[in-house]
Structures are given as C-alpha cells and as structure tokens.
C-alpha atoms as a PDB file:
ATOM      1  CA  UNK A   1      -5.184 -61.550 -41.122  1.00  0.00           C
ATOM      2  CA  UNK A   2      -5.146 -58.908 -44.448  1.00  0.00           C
ATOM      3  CA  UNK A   3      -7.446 -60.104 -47.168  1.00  0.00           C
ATOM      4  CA  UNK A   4      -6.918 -58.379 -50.822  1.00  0.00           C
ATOM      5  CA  UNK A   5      -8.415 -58.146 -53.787  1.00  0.00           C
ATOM      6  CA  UNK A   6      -7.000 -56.341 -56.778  1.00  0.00           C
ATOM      7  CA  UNK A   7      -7.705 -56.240 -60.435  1.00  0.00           C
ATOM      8  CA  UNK A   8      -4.360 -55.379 -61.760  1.00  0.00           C
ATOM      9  CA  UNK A   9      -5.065 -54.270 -65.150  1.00  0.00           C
ATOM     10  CA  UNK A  10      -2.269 -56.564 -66.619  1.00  0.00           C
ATOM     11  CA  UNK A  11      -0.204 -54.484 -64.318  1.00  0.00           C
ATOM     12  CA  UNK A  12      -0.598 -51.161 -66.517  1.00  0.00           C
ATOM     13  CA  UNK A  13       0.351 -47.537 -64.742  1.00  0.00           C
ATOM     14  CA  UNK A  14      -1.799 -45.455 -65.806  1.00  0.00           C
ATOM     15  CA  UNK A  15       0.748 -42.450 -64.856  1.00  0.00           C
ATOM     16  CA  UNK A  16       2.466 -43.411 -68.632  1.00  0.00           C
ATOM     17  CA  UNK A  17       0.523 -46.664 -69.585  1.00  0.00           C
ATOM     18  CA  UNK A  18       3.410 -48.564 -69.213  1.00  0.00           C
ATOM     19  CA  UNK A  19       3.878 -52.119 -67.476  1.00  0.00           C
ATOM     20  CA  UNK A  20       7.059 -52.309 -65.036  1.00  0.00           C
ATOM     21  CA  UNK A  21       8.125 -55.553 -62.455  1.00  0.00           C
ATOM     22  CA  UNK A  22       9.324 -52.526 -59.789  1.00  0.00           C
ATOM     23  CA  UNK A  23       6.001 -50.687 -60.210  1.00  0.00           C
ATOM     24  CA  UNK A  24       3.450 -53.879 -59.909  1.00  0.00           C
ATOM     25  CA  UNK A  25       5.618 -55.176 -56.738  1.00  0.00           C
ATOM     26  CA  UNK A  26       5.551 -51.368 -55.037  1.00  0.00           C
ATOM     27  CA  UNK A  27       1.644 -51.739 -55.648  1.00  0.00           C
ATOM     28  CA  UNK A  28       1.054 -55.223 -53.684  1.00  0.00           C
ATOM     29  CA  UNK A  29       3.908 -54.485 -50.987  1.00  0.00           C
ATOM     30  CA  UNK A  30       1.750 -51.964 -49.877  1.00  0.00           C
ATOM     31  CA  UNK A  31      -1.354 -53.906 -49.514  1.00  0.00           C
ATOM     32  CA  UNK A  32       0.767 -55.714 -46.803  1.00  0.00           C
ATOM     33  CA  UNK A  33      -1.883 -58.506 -47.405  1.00  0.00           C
ATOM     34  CA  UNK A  34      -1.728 -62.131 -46.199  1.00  0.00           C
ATOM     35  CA  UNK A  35      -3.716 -63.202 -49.070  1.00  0.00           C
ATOM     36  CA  UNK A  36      -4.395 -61.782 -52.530  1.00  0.00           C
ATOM     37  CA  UNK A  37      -6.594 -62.396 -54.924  1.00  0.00           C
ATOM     38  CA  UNK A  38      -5.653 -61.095 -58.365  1.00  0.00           C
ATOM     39  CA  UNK A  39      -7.808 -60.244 -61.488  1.00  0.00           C
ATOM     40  CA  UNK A  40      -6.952 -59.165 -65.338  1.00  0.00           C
ATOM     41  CA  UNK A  41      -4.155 -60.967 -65.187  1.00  0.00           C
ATOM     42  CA  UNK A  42      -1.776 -61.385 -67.975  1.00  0.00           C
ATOM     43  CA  UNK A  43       1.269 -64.874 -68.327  1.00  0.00           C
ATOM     44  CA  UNK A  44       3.372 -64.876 -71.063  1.00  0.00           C
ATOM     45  CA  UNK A  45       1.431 -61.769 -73.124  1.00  0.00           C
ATOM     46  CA  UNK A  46       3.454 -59.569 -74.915  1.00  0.00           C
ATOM     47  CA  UNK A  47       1.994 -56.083 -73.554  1.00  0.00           C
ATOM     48  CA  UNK A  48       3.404 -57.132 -70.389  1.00  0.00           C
ATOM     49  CA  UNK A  49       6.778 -58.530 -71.358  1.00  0.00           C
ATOM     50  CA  UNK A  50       5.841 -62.122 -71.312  1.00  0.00           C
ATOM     51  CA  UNK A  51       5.897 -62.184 -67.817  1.00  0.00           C
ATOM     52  CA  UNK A  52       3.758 -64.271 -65.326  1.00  0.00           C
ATOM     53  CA  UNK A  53       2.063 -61.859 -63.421  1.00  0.00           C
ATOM     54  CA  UNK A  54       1.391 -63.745 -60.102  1.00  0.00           C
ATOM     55  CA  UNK A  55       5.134 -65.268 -60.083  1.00  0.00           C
ATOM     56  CA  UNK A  56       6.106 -61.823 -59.543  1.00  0.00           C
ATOM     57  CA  UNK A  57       3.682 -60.437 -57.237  1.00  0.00           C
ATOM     58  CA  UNK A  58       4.289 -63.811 -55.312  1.00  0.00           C
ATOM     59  CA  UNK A  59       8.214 -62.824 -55.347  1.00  0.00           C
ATOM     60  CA  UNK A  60       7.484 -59.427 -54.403  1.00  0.00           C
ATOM     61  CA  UNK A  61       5.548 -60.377 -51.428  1.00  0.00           C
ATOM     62  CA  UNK A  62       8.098 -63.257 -50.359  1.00  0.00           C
ATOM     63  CA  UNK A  63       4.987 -66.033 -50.068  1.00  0.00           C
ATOM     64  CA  UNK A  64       5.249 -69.150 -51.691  1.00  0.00           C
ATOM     65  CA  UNK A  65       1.663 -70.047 -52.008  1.00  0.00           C
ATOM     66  CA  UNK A  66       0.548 -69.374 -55.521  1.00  0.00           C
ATOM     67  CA  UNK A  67      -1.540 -69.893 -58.343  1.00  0.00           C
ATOM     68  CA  UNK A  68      -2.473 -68.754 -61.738  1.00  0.00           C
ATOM     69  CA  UNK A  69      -5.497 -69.902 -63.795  1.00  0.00           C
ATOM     70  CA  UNK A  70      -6.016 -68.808 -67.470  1.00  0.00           C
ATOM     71  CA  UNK A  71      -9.852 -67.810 -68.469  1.00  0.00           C
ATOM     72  CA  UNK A  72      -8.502 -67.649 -71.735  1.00  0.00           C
ATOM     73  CA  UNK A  73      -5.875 -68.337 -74.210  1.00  0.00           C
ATOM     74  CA  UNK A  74      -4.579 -65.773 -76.562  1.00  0.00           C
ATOM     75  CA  UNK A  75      -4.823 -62.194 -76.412  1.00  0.00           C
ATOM     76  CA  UNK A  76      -7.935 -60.239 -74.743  1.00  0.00           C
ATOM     77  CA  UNK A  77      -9.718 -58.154 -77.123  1.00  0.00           C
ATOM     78  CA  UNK A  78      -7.978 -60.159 -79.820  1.00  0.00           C
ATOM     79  CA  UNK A  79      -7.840 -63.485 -80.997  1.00  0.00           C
ATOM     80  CA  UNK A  80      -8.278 -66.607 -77.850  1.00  0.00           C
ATOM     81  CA  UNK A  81     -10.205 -69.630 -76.733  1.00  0.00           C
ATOM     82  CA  UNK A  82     -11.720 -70.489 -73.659  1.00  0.00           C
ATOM     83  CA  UNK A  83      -9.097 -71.788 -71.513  1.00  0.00           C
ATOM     84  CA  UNK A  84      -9.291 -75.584 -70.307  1.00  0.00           C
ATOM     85  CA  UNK A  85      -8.337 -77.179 -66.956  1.00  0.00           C
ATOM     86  CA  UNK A  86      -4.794 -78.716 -69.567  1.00  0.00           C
ATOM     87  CA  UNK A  87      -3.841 -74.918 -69.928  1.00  0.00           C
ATOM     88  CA  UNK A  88      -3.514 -73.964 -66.360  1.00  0.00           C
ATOM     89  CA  UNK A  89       0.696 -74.725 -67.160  1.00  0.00           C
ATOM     90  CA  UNK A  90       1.070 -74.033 -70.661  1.00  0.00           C
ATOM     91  CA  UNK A  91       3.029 -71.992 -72.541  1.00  0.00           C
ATOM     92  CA  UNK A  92       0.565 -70.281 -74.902  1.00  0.00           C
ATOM     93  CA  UNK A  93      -0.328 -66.377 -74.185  1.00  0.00           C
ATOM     94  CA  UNK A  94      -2.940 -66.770 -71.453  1.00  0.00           C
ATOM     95  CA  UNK A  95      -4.927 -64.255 -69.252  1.00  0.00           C
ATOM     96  CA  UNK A  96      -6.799 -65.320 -66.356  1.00  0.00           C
ATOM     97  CA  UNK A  97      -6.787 -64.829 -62.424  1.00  0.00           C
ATOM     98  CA  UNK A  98      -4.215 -65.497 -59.567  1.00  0.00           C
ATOM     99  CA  UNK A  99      -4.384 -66.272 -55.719  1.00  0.00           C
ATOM    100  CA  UNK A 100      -1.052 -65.900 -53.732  1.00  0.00           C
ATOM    101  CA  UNK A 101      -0.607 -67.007 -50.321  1.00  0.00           C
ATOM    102  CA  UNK A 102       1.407 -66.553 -47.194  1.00  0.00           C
ATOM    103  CA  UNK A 103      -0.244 -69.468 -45.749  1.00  0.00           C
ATOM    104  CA  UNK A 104       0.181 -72.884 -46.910  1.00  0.00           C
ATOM    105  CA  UNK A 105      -2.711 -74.294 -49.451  1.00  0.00           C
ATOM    106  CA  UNK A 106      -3.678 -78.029 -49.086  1.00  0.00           C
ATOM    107  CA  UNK A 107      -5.682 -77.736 -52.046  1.00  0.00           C
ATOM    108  CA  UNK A 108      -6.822 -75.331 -55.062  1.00  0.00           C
ATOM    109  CA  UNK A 109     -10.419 -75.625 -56.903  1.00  0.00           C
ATOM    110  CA  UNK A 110     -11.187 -74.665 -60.218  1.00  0.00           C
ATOM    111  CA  UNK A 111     -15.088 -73.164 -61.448  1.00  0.00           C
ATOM    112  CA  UNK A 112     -15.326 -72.620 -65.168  1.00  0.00           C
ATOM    113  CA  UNK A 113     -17.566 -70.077 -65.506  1.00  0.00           C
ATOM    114  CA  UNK A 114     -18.464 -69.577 -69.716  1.00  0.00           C
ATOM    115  CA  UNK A 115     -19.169 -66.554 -71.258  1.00  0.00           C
ATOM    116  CA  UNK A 116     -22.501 -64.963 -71.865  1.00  0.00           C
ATOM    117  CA  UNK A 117     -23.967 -66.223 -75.011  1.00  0.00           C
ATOM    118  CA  UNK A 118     -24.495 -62.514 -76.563  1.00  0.00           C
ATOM    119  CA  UNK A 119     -22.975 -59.418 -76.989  1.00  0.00           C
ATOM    120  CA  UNK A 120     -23.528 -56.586 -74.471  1.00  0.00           C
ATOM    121  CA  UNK A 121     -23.723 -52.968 -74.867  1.00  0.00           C
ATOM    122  CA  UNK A 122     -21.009 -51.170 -73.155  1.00  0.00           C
ATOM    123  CA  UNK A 123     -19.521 -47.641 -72.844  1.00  0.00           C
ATOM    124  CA  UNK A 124     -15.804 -47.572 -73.652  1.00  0.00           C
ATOM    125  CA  UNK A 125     -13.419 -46.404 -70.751  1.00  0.00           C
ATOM    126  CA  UNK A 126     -12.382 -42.611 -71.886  1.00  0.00           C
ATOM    127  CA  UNK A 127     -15.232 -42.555 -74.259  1.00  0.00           C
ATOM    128  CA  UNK A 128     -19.127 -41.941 -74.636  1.00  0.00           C
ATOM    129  CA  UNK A 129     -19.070 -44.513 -77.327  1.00  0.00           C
ATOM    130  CA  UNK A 130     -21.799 -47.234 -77.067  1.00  0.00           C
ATOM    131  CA  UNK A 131     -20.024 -50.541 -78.620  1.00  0.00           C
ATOM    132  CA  UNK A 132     -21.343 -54.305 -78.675  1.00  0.00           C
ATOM    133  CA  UNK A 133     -18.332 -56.537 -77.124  1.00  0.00           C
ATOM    134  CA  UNK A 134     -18.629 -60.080 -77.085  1.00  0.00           C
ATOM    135  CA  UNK A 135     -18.275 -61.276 -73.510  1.00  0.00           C
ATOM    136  CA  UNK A 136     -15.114 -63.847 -72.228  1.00  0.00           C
ATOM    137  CA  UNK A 137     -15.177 -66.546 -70.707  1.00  0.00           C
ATOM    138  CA  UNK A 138     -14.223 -66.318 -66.539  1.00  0.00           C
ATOM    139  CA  UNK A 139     -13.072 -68.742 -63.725  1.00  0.00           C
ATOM    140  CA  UNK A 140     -13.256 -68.945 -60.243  1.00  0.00           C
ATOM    141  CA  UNK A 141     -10.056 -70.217 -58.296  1.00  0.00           C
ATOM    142  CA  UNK A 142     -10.118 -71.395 -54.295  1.00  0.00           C
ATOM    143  CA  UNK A 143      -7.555 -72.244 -51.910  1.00  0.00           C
ATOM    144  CA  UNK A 144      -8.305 -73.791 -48.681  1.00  0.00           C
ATOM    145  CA  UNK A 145      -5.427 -72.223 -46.622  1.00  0.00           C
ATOM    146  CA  UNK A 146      -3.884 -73.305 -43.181  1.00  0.00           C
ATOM    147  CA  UNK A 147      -4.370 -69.672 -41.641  1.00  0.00           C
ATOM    148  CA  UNK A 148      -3.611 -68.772 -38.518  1.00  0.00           C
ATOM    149  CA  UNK A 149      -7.521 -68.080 -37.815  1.00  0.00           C
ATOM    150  CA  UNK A 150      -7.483 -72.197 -38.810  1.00  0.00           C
ATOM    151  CA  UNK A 151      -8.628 -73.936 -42.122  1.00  0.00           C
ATOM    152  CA  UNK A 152     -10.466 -71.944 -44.730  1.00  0.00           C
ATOM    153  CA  UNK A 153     -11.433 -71.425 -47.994  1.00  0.00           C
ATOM    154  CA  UNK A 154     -10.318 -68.284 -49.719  1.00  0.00           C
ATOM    155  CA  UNK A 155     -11.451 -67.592 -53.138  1.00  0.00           C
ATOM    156  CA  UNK A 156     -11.057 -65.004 -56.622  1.00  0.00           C
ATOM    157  CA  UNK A 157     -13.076 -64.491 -59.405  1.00  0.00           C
ATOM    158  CA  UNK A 158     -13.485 -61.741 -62.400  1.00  0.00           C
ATOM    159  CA  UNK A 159     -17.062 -61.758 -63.286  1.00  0.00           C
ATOM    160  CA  UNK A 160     -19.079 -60.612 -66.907  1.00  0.00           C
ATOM    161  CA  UNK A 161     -19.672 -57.947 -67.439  1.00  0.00           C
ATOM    162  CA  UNK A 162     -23.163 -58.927 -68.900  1.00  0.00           C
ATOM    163  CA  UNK A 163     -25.805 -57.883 -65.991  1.00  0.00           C
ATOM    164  CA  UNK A 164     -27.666 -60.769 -64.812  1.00  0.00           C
ATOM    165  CA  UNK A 165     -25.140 -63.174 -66.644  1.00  0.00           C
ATOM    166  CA  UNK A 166     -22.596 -62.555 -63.894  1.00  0.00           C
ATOM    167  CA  UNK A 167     -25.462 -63.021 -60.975  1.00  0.00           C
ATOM    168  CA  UNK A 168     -25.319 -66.672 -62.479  1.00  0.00           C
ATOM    169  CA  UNK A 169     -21.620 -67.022 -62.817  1.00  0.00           C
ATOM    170  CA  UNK A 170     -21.771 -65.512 -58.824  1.00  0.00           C
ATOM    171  CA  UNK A 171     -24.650 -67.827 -58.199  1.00  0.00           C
ATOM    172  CA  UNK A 172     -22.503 -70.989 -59.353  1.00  0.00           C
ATOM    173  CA  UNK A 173     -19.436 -70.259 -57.628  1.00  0.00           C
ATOM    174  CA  UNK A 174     -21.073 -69.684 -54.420  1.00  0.00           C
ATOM    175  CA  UNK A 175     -22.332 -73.172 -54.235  1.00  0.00           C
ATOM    176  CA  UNK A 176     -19.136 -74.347 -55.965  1.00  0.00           C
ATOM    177  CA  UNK A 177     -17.687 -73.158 -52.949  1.00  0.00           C
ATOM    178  CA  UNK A 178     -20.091 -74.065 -50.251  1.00  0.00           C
ATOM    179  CA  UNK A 179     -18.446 -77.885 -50.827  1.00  0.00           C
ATOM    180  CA  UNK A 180     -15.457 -76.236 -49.248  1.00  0.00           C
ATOM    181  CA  UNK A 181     -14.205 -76.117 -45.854  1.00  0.00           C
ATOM    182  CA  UNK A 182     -15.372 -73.191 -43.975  1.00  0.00           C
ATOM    183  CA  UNK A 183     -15.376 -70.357 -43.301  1.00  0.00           C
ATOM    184  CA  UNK A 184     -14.922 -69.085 -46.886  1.00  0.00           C
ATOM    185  CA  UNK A 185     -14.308 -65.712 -48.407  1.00  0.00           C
ATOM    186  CA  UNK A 186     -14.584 -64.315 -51.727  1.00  0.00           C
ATOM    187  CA  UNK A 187     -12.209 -61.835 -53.096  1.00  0.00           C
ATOM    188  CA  UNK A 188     -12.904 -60.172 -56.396  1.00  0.00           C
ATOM    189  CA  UNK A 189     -14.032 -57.992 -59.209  1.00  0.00           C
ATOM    190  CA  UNK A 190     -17.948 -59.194 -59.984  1.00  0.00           C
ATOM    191  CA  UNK A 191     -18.848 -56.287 -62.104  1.00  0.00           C
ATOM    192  CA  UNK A 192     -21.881 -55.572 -60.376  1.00  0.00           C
ATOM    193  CA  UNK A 193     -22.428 -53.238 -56.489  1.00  0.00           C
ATOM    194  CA  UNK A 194     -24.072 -53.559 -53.334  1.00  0.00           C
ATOM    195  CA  UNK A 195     -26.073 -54.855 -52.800  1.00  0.00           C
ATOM    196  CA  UNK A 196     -26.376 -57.770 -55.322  1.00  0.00           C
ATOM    197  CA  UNK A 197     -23.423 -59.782 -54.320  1.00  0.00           C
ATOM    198  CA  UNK A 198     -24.594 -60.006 -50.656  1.00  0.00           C
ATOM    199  CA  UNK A 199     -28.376 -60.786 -52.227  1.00  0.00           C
ATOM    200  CA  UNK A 200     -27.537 -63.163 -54.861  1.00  0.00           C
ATOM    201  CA  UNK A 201     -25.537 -64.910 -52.537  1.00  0.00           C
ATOM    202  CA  UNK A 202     -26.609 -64.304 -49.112  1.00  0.00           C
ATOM    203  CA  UNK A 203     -23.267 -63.709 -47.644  1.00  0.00           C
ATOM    204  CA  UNK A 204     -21.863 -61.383 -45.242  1.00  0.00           C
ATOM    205  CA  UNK A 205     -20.150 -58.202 -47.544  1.00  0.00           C
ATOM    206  CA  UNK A 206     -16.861 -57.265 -45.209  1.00  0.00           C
ATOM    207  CA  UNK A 207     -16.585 -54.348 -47.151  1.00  0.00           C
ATOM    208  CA  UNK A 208     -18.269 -51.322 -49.029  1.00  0.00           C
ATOM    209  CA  UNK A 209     -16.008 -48.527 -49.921  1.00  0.00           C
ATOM    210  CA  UNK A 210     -16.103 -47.685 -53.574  1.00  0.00           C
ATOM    211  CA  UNK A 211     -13.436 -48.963 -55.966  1.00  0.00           C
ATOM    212  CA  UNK A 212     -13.929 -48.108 -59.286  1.00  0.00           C
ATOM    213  CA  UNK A 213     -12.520 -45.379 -61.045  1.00  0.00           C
ATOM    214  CA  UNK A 214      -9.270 -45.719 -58.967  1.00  0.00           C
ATOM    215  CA  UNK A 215      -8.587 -41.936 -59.319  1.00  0.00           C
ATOM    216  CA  UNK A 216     -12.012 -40.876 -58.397  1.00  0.00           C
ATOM    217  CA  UNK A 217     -13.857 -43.782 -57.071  1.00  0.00           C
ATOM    218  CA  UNK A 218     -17.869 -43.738 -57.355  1.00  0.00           C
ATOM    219  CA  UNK A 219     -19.106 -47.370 -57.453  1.00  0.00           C
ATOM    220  CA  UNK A 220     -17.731 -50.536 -55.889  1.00  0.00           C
ATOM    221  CA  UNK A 221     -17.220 -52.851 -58.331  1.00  0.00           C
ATOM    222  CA  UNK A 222     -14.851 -55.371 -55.978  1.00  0.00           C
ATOM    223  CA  UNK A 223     -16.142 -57.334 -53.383  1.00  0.00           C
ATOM    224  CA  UNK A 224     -14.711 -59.661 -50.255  1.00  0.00           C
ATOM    225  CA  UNK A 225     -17.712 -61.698 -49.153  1.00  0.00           C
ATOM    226  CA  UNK A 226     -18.183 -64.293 -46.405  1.00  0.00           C
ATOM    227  CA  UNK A 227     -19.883 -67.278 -45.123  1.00  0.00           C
ATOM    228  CA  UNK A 228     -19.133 -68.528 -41.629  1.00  0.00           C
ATOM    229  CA  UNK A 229     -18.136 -67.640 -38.400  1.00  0.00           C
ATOM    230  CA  UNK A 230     -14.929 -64.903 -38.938  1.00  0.00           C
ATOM    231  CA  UNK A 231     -13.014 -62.703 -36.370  1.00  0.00           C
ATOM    232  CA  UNK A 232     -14.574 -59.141 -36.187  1.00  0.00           C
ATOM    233  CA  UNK A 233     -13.335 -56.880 -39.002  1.00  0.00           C
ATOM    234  CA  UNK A 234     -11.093 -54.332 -37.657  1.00  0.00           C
ATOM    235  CA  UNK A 235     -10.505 -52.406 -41.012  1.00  0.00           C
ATOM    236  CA  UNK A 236     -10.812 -51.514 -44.288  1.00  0.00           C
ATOM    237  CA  UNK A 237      -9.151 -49.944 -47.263  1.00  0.00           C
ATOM    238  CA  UNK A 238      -9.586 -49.128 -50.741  1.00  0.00           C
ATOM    239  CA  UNK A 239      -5.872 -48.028 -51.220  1.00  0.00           C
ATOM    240  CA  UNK A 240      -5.221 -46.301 -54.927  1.00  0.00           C
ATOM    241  CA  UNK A 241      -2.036 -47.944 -56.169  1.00  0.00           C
ATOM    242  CA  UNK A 242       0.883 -46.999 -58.490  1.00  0.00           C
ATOM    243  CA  UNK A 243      -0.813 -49.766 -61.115  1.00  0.00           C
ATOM    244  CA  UNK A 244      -4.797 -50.154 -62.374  1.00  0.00           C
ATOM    245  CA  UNK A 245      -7.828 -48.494 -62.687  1.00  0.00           C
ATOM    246  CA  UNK A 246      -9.215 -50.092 -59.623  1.00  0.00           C
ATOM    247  CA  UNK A 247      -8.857 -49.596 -56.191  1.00  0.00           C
ATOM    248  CA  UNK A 248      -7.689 -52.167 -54.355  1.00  0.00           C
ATOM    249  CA  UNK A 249      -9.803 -53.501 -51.617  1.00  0.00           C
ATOM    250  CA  UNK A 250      -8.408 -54.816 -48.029  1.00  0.00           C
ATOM    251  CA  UNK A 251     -10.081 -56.112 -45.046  1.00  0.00           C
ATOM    252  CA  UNK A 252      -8.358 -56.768 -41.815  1.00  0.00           C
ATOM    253  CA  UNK A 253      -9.555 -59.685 -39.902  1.00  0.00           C
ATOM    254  CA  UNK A 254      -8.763 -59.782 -36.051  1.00  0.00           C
END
C-alpha cells in the first residue's frame, strides 16, 4: 500500500508559474499512490482556472474515493472567512485540503482547527524580507478506508505556520483522531520537523527525508505519522514533481 502526501501549491509549476490539468495529473501519476493526501489546495479560484483541484487529481489517478474540505472561503492572501462545515459543497472560491482514495471510504471526519490569534513574523519565499502575516484558519480531514491491509483511518492536514500554535492544532487532531478506527496515519504538511511531530504526538514517523525547498530540499516540513500496528515499511520517497515547491513524500507499506 503507497501512502502520499503532497502540498500542491494550488497546482503552480514553478518551471513558468503557470497552473495546467496535464501538468498537476503527470505530478500525482507518478506518485503511483493508493492514497493521497493533498494540501494548498485551490476549488473554484481563479489563479487556477476555477477548477476543483482534487476532482482532477482524483480523475487523473482513476479512484473514486474523494474529498475536498475548504479552510477558507475567498482568496488566500486576499479577502476570505473561515470556512464552515455548510461550505464543504459550495460554490464560493474556497481553498482548503483534499484526500483521494483508491479504496472505498465508509466515512470522512472533519477537525476545525482556527487560526492563531496573532500575527507571525515570517521571511517571504525569494526574499530576506521580514513581514507580519496574519495566520489562516486550517482543517484536518480523515477517511477510514477499506484497505487491503483492513480498516483504517487515513488522515491530511496543513498546519500554521505560527510555532507552537500548530503543536496545538497537531495536538487536537491527534486525539480527534484517536476516536477513529485503527491503525491511523497522518499525511501532511505541519510546518514544523523532526522531531516535534513524533514528540507532540507520540507516534511512529514512517518517514524522514527532507521536503522542503523541492529543488534543493533541506528541512522536512511533511510528515506521514502512525499509531498502531502497520506492515513493515519497505520504502520511501521524496519525489520532486513537475508542480510545487514541496517534495512530495511516499511511504510504501508491505
């Protein structure tokens, strides 16, 4: 069983900056995964055509397992409001996460996770600059998939940026997701490396490979964590792709 996680970057090339369907399904086909989970991800935004994001990378992949949850409504970096559990099929500009599935889901789970309540010091990609950014609000979703290793939980997140803040938010959804059928796994970007994920939560990393710039990778910013009895790993990746800034991360389960 191949586990992904991928921040997608709306889908954005970085080759020309541009956002293509052929480009975004060339980058999950070869992931090969079973199960994705999918952050920065755009439905209905105009930067990326007004397209829904993890309809297409669910199309590209064949699966018809999907979901996409908005963190927030309107345009990131712009204008928006926290998203709402009413939003998750609306037709407003929303941005959010997405889990996609080869494997049937019996049921999806929703964590609202709000945003820090300050603004956080950050050094712009490309740039020295020092700005104050106001943080978003985030969301965890979980599926618990029929798999051929049996019932599961498989989870995504995007996490704050805010340091400390997004050991809560990781906190939260860990229990959130201890309610779950086991074994679970968490696929994601939490913004922070080894080894606080592992320590905040106290579950098994499957993977430490560094992730983040994708064109010359120092720090590992994305994460697939577990609780429960798994099959041995037998590999991983952190694959650059044809879309983001991130590496993508892939464990093979076996």
């Amino acid at each position: 069983m191949r586990l992904a996680t991928l921040n997608l970057l709306n889908g954005t090339s970085l080759a020309d900056r541009s956002v293509t369907p052929a480009r975004l399904a060339e980058a999950v086909r070869a992931l090969q995964p079973d199960v994705v989970g999918l952050q920065e991800v755009d439905r209905g935004q105009p930067r990326s055509h007004g397209a829904d994001l993890t309809r297409q990378v669910a199309e590209a992949l064949g699966f018809e397992h999907w979901r996409f949850v908005p963190a927030l409504i309107g345009m990131p970096g712009g204008t928006w409001r926290p998203a709402t559990d009413a939003d998750d099929t609306g037709t407003e500009p929303a941005y959010g996460i997405g889990l996609v599935s080869r494997y049937p889901v019996d049921s999806w789970h929703v964590t609202r996770l709000p945003a820090a309540p300050i603004r956080s010091p950050i050094v712009l990609p490309g740039s020295r600059r020092l700005v104050l950014l106001a943080d978003e609000p985030r969301v965890g979703l979980a599926g618990v998939v029929r798999s051929p290793l049996g019932t599961m939980t498989v989870a995504t997140t995007h996490l704050s940026f805010v340091p400390v803040w997004n050991g809560t938010q990781l906190r939260t959804l860990a229990r959130d997701l201890s309610r779950l059928p086991g074994p679970r796994v968490l696929l994601g970007d939490l913004n922070m490396p080894p080894p606080f994920p592992r320590v905040l939560t106290r579950w098994r990393s499957l993977a430490r490979l560094p992730t983040y710039p994708a064109w010359e990778p120092r720090i590992q910013l994305d994460h697939v964590l577990a609780s429960g009895r798994l099959p041995q790993v037998r590999g991983v990746e952190a694959p650059e792709l044809v879309v983001s800034d991130h590496r993508a991360l892939l464990v093979e389960l076996g």
